[in-house]
Protein backbone atom coordinates (compact mmCIF):
# COMPACT_ATOMS: atom_id res chain seq x y z
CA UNK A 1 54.28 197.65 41.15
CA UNK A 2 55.91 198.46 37.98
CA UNK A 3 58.23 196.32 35.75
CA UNK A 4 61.20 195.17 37.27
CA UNK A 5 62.12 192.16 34.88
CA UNK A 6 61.52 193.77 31.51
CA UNK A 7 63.06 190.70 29.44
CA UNK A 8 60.39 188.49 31.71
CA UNK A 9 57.53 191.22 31.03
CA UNK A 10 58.26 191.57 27.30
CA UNK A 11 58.22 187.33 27.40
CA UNK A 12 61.79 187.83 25.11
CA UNK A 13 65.10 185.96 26.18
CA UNK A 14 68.39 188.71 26.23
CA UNK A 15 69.28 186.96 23.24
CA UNK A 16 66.24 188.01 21.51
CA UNK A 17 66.29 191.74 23.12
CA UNK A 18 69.63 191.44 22.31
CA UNK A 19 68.82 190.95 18.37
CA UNK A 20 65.97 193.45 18.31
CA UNK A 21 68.60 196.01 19.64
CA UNK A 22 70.59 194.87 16.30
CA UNK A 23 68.04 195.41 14.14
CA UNK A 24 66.89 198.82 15.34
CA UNK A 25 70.71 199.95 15.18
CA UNK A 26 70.32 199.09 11.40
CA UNK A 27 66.94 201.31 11.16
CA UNK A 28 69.11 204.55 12.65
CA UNK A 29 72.14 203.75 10.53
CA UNK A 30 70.40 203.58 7.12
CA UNK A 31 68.35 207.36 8.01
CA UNK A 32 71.24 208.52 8.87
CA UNK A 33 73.36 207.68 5.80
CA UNK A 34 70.31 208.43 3.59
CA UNK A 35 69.76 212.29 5.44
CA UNK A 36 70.08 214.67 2.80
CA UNK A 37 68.56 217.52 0.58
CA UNK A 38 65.19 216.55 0.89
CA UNK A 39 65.29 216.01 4.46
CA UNK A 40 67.43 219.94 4.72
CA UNK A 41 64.43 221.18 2.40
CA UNK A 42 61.45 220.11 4.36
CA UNK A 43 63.13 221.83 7.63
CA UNK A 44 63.84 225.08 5.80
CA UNK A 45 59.72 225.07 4.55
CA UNK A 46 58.81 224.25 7.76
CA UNK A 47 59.99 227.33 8.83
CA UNK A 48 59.54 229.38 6.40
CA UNK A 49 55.60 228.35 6.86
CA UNK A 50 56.10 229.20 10.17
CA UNK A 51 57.17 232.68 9.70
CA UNK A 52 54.50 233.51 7.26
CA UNK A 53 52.05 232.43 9.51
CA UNK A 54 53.38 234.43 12.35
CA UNK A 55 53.81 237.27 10.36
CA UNK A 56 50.14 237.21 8.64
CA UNK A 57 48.53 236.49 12.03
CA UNK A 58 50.25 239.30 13.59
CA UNK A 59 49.23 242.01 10.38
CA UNK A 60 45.89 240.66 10.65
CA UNK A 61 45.36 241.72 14.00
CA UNK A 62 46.34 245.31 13.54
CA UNK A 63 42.92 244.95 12.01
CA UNK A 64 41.53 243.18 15.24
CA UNK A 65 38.00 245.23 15.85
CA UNK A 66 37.31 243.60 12.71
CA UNK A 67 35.85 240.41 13.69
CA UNK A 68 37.18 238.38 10.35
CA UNK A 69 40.47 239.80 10.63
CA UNK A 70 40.83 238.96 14.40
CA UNK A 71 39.65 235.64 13.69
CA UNK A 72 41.78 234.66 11.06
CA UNK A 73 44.74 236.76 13.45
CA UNK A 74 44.38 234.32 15.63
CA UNK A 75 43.82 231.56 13.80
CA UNK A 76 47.47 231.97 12.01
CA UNK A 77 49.04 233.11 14.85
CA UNK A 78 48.01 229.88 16.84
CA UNK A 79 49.27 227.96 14.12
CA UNK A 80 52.56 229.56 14.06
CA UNK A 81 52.74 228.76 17.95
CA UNK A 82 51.94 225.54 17.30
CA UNK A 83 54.59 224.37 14.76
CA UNK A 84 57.21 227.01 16.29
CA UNK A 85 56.70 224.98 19.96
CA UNK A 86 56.18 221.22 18.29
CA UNK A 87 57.48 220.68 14.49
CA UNK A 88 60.59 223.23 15.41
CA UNK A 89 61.46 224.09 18.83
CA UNK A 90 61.00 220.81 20.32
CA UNK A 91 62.66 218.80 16.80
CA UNK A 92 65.51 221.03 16.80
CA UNK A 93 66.38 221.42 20.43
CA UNK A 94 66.52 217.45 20.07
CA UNK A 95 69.17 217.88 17.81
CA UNK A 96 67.25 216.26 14.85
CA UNK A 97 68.88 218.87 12.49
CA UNK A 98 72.50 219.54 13.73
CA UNK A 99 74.02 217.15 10.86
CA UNK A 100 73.17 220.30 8.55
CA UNK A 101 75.50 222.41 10.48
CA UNK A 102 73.46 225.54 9.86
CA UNK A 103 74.31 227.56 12.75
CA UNK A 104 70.44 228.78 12.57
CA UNK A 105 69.28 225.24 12.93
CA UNK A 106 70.89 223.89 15.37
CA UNK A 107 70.18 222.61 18.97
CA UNK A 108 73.07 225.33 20.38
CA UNK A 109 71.36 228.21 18.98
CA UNK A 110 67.49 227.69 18.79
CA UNK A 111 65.25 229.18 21.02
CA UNK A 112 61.80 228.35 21.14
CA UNK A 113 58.88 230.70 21.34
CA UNK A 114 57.81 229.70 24.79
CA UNK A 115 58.10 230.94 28.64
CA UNK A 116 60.53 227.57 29.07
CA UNK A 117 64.54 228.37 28.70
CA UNK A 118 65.76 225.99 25.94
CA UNK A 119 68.30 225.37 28.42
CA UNK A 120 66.56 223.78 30.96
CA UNK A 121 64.12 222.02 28.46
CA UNK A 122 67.71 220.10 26.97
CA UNK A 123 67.96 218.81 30.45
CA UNK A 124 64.62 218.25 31.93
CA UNK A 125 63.62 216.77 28.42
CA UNK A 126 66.58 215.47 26.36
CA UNK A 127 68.31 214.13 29.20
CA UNK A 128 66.01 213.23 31.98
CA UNK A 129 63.23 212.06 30.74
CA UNK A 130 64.41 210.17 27.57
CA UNK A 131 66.98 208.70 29.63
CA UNK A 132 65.11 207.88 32.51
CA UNK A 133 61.93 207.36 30.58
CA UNK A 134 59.06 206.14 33.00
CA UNK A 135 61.36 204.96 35.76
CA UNK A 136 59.51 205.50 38.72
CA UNK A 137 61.70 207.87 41.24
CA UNK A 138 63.48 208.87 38.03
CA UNK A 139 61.39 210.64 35.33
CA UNK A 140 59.93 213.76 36.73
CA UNK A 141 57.46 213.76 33.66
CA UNK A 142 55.28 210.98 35.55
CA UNK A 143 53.10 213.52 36.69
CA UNK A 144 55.02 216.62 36.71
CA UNK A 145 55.38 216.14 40.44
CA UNK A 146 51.80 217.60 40.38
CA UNK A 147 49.85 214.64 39.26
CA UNK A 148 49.87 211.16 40.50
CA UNK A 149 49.57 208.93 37.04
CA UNK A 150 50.99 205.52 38.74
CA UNK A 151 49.96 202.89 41.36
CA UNK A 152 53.59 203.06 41.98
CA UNK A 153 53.42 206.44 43.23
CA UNK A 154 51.51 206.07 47.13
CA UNK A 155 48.57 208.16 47.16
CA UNK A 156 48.29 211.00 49.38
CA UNK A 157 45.66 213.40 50.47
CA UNK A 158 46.31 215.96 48.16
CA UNK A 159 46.29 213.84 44.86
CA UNK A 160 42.45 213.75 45.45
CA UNK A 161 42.92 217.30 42.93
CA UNK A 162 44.15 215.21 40.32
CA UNK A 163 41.38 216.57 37.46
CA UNK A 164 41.69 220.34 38.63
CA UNK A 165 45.58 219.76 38.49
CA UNK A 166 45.55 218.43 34.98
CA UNK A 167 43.07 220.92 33.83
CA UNK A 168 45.13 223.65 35.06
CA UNK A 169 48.44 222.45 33.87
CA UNK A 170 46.56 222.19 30.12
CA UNK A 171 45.58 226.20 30.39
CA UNK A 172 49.10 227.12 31.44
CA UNK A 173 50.92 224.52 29.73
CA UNK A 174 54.10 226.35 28.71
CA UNK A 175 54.06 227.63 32.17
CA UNK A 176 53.79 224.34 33.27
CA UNK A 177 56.77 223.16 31.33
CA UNK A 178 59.12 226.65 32.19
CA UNK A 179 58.23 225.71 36.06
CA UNK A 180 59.05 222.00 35.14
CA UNK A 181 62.58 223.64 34.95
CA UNK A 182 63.31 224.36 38.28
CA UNK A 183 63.03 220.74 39.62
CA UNK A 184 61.07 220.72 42.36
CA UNK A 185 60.45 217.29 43.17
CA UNK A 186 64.47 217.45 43.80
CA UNK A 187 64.16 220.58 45.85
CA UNK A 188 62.00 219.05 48.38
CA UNK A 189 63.77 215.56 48.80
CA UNK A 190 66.84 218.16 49.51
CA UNK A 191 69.06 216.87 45.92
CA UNK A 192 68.99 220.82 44.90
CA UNK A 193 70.24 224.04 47.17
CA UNK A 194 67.56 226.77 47.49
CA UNK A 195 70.44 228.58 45.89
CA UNK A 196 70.04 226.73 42.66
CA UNK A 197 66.72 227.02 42.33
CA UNK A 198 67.06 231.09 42.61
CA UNK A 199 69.63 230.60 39.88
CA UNK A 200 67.29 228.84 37.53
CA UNK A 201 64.36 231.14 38.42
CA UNK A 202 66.28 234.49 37.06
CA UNK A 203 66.97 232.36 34.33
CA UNK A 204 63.03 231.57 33.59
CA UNK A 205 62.22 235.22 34.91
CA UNK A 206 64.31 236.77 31.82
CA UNK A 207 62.94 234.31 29.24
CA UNK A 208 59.12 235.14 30.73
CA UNK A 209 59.65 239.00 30.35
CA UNK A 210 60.55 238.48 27.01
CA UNK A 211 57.50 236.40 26.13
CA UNK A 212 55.32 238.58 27.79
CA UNK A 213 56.40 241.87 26.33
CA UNK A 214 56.34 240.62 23.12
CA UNK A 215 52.48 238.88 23.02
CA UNK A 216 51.40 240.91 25.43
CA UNK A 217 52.72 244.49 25.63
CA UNK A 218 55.07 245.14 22.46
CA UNK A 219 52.56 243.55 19.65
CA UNK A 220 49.09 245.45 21.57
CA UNK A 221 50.92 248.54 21.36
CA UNK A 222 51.79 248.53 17.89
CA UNK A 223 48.29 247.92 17.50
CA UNK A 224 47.45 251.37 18.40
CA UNK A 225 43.66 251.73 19.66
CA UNK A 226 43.41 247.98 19.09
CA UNK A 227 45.58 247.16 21.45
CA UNK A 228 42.57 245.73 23.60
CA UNK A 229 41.59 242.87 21.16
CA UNK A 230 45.21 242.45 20.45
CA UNK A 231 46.13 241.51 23.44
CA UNK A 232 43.02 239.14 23.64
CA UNK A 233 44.01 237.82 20.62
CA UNK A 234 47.24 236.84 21.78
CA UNK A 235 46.08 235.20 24.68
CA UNK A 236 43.48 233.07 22.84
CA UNK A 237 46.44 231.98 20.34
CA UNK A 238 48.94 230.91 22.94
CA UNK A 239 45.97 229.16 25.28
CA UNK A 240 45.14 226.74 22.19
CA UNK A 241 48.56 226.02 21.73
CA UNK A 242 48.95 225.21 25.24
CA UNK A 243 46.01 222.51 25.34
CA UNK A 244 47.19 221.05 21.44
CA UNK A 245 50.87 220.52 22.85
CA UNK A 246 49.49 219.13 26.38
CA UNK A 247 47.01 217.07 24.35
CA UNK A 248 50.00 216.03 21.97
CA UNK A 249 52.02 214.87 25.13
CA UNK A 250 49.62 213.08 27.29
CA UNK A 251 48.44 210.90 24.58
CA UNK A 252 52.10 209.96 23.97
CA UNK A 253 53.14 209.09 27.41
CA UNK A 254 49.71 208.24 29.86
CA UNK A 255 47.62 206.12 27.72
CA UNK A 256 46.57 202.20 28.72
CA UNK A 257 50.10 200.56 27.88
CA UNK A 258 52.41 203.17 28.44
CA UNK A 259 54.48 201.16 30.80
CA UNK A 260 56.00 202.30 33.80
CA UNK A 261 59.44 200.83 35.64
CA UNK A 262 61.55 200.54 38.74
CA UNK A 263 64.86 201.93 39.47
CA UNK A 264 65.79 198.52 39.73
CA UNK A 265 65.33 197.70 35.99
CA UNK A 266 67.15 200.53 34.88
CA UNK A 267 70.35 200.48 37.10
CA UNK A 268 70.80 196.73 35.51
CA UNK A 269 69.77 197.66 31.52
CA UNK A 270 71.91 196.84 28.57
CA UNK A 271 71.46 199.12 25.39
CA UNK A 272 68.67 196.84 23.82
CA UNK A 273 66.83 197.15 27.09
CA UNK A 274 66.85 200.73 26.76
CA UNK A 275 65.35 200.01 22.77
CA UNK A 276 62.63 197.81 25.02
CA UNK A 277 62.11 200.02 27.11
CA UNK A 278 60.72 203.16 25.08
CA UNK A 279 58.89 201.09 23.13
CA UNK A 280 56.88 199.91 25.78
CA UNK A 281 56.80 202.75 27.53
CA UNK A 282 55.90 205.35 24.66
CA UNK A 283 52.36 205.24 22.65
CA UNK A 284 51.18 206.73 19.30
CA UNK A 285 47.57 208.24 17.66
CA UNK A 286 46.53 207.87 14.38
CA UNK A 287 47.57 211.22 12.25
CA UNK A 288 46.90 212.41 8.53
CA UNK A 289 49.92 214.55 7.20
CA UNK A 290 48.59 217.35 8.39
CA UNK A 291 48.10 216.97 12.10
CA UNK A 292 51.36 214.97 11.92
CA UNK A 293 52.74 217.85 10.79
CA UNK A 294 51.07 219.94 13.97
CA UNK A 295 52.05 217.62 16.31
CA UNK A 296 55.72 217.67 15.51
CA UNK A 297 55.27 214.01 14.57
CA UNK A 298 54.71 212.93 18.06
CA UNK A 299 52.24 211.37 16.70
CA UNK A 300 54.82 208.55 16.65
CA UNK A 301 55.87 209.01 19.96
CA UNK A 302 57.13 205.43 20.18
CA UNK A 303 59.17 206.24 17.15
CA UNK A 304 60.38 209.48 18.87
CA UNK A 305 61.86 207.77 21.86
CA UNK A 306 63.49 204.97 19.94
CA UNK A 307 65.30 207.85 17.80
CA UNK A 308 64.97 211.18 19.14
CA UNK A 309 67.57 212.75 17.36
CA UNK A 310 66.54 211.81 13.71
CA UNK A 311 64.79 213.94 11.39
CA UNK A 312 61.19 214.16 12.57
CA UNK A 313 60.14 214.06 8.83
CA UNK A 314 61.27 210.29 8.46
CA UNK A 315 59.42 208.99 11.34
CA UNK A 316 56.42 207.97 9.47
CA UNK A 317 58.85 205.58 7.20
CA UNK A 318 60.74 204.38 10.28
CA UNK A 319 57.31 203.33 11.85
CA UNK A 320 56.76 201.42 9.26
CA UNK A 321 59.94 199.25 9.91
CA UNK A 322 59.46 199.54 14.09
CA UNK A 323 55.85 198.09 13.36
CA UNK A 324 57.22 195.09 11.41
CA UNK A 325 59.55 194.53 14.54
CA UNK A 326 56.73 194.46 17.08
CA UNK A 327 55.28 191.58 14.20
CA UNK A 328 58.41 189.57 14.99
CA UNK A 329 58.92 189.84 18.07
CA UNK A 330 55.41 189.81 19.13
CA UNK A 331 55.24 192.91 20.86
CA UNK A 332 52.66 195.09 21.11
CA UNK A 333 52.35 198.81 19.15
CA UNK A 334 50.15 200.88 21.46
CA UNK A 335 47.95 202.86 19.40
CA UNK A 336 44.51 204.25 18.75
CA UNK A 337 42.46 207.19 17.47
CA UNK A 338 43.39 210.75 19.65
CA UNK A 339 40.45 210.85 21.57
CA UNK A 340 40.81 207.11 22.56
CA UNK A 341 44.39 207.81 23.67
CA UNK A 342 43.59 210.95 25.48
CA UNK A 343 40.08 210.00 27.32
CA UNK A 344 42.32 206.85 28.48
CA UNK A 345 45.29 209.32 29.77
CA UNK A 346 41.74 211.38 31.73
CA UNK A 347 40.55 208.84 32.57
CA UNK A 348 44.17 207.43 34.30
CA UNK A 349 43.68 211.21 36.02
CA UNK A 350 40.08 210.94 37.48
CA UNK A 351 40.64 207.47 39.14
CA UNK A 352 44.10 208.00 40.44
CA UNK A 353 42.79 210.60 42.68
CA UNK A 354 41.52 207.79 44.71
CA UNK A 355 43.54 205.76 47.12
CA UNK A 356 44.21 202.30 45.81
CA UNK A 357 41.73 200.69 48.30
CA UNK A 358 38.94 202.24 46.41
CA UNK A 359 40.26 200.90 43.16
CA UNK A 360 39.69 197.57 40.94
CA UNK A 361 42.72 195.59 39.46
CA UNK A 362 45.81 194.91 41.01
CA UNK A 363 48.75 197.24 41.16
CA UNK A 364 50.48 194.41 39.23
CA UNK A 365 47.33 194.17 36.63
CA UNK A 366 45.90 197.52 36.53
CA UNK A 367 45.42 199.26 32.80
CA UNK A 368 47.59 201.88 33.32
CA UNK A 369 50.66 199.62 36.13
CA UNK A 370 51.41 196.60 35.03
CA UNK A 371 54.29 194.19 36.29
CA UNK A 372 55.59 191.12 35.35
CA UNK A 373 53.64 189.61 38.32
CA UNK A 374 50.70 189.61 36.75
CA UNK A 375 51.32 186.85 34.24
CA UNK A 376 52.36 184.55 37.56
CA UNK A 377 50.07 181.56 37.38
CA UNK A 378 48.91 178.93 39.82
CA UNK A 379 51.99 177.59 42.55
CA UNK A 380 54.15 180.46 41.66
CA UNK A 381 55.04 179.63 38.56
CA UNK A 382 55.78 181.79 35.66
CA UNK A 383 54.59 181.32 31.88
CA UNK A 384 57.10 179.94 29.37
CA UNK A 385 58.50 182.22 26.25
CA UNK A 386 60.81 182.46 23.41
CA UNK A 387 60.10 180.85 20.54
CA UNK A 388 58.04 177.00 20.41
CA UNK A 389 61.22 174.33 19.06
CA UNK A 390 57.82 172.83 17.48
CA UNK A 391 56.50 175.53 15.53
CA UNK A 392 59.11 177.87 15.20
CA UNK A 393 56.62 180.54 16.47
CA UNK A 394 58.01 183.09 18.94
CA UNK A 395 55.62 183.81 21.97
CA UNK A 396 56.02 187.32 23.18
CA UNK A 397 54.03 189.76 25.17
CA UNK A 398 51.33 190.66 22.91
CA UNK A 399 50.30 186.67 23.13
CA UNK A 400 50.82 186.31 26.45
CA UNK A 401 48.43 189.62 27.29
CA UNK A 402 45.41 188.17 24.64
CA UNK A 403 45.66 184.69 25.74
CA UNK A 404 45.06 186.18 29.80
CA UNK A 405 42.72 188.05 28.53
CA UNK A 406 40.75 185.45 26.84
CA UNK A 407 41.06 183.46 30.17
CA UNK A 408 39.93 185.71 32.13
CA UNK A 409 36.66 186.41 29.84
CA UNK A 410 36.22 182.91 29.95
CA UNK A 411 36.32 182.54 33.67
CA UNK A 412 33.76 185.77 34.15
């Protein structure tokens, strides 16, 4: 099952959730008072970048029966797409930049070069899932309704397409996310009127003809007689930024230690439970500047869901601060390499498209569903926490999952 206790789970008393809360208010109030020109500068470059990239890509492939130029077409054009969707669309829609009011910059006004309505993205995204954030029954983004990615979620027949669902939802990723919009998990438990779902379709409908007469009818034509390998060319840049986002988010949210929770948790959360709670539930990959840059700096996811409305540009400094928190505290910072975080998330996929009964590990112990059942020890009795009166060392989770570890190496 997933975590119901979070405070037992995270093996920290309210009073110390209470103070890590405290201390992570002071990280967002001292970016915030310190946002300024250099912050409103980087934003502005960003998207200038952007636009040059777009532009050159889209010159170059006027050129497009040339092999070099159709190359490099593409090459800037998937670029563009990339930090359009990631660095911009996604950063601004948060809000990250609204303090500049610049009507041009601004969550109100942005849309995003994708088939998904910004609209429905504010609510799907910004309010769903980073409210709800991997609350079972809550968060639609635990599998996408398509996708079974917890214990906690009872297996049926069809979830035995699990790998042929994810592989398809990386190739049509932004059509993925546009049909994400219509909420049909909701639909089908009978929470949303066929009515409402016609609504939000026209919706989607006019932001897909837009997208699709642009790539793939507007930009061929202007091509003249290459409007062939346009076209091509166009597809081939928006399909790798489809699998770079979907690789971007699944190594965020589906890696070992991403935690998941129950409805139960959440409806009894104060605010520093909600800090806890993306932490735990949120992972990172190791990034240069440069594929920081590409990923939007989801790259500190956990970072992202602690402050998504802050200035993407400053999460590398604030990570530096959350990671000296997790120190205290003794919590752990999930994080690894992108291929380790992403053949973890696959691998999550391929074995969840078993029933349980075929499975090792417990539903309370498993690498991707924990609980805070599984540090229950002999008799029924749970581990003690907080911090030693003798040492003056605090014993959190990230002690309490090496030291079970180590026992359970030792008995093997």
């Amino acid at each position: 099952m997933a975590i119901t206790d979070i405070k037992e789970y995270a093996h920290l008393t309210p009073e110390d959730v209470e103070a890590l809360a405290d201390e992570l208010d002071a990280i967002r109030a001292d970016i915030e008072d310190s946002r300024g020109e250099r912050d409103a500068r980087y934003i502005r470059r960003a998207i200038q970048l952007q636009r040059s990239l777009a532009a050159g890509g889209r010159v170059a492939l006027f050129a497009s029966h040339n092999r070099a130029a159709r190359l490099a077409g593409i090459g800037m054009l998937a670029a563009a797409k990339i930090i359009e969707n990631m660095e911009l669309g996604h950063n601004i829609i948060h809000g990250q930049w609204d303090w500049m009011n610049d009507p041009e910059i601004h969550s109100t006004e942005w849309e995003w070069d994708t088939t998904s309505p910004s609209v429905h993205w504010k609510k799907s995204h910004n309010f769903i899932h980073h409210k709800y954030t991997n609350v079972v029954g809550l968060d639609d983004d635990i599998g996408y309704g398509i996708m079974r990615l917890t214990r906690d979620q009872r297996w049926e027949r069809w979830m035995i397409g699990n790998p042929i669902y994810n592989i398809l939802l990386g190739t049509l990723f932004e059509w993925g996310v546009a049909a994400h919009g219509l909420e049909t998990t909701k639909y089908r438990k009978g929470e949303k009127s066929i009515a409402e779902v016609r609504k939000d379709l026209r919706v989607i409908g006019k932001k897909v003809g837009k997208q699709v007469g642009k790539d793939y009818i507007v930009f061929p034509a202007l091509a003249g007689r290459n409007w062939k390998s346009t076209l091509k060319a166009n597809a081939i840049a928006n399909l790798i930024r489809n699998y770079w986002a979907y690789a971007v988010i699944f190594c965020g949210h589906f890696p070992d230690g991403a935690e998941k929770f129950t409805q139960q948790e959440f409806d009894n959360e104060t605010n520093g439970e909600w800090y806890l709670r993306q932490m735990l539930a949120s992972a990172n990959f190791h990034a240069g500047p440069v594929m920081a840059f590409m990923s939007g700096n989801l790259c500190y996811q956990i970072e992202h869901h602690l402050f998504p409305d802050l200035p993407s540009n400053r999460y590398a400094e604030i990570a530096e601060r959350v990671r000296a928190l997790c120190e205290k505290y003794d919590l752990p910072y999930t994080t690894g390499s992108l291929p380790r975080q992403y053949f973890q998330s696959f691998w999550t996929i391929l074995k969840l498209a078993l029933p349980d009964k075929l499975l090792r590990a417990s539903s309370d112990d498993a690498p991707e569903t924990h609980s805070e059942l599984k540090f229950r020890i002999r008799n029924g009795i749970r581990e003690s926490f907080g911090v030693d009166p003798s040492t003056g060392r605090r014993r959190g989770l990230r002690t309490a999952v090496r030291e079970l570890e180590t026992g359970a190496m030792a008995t093997s």
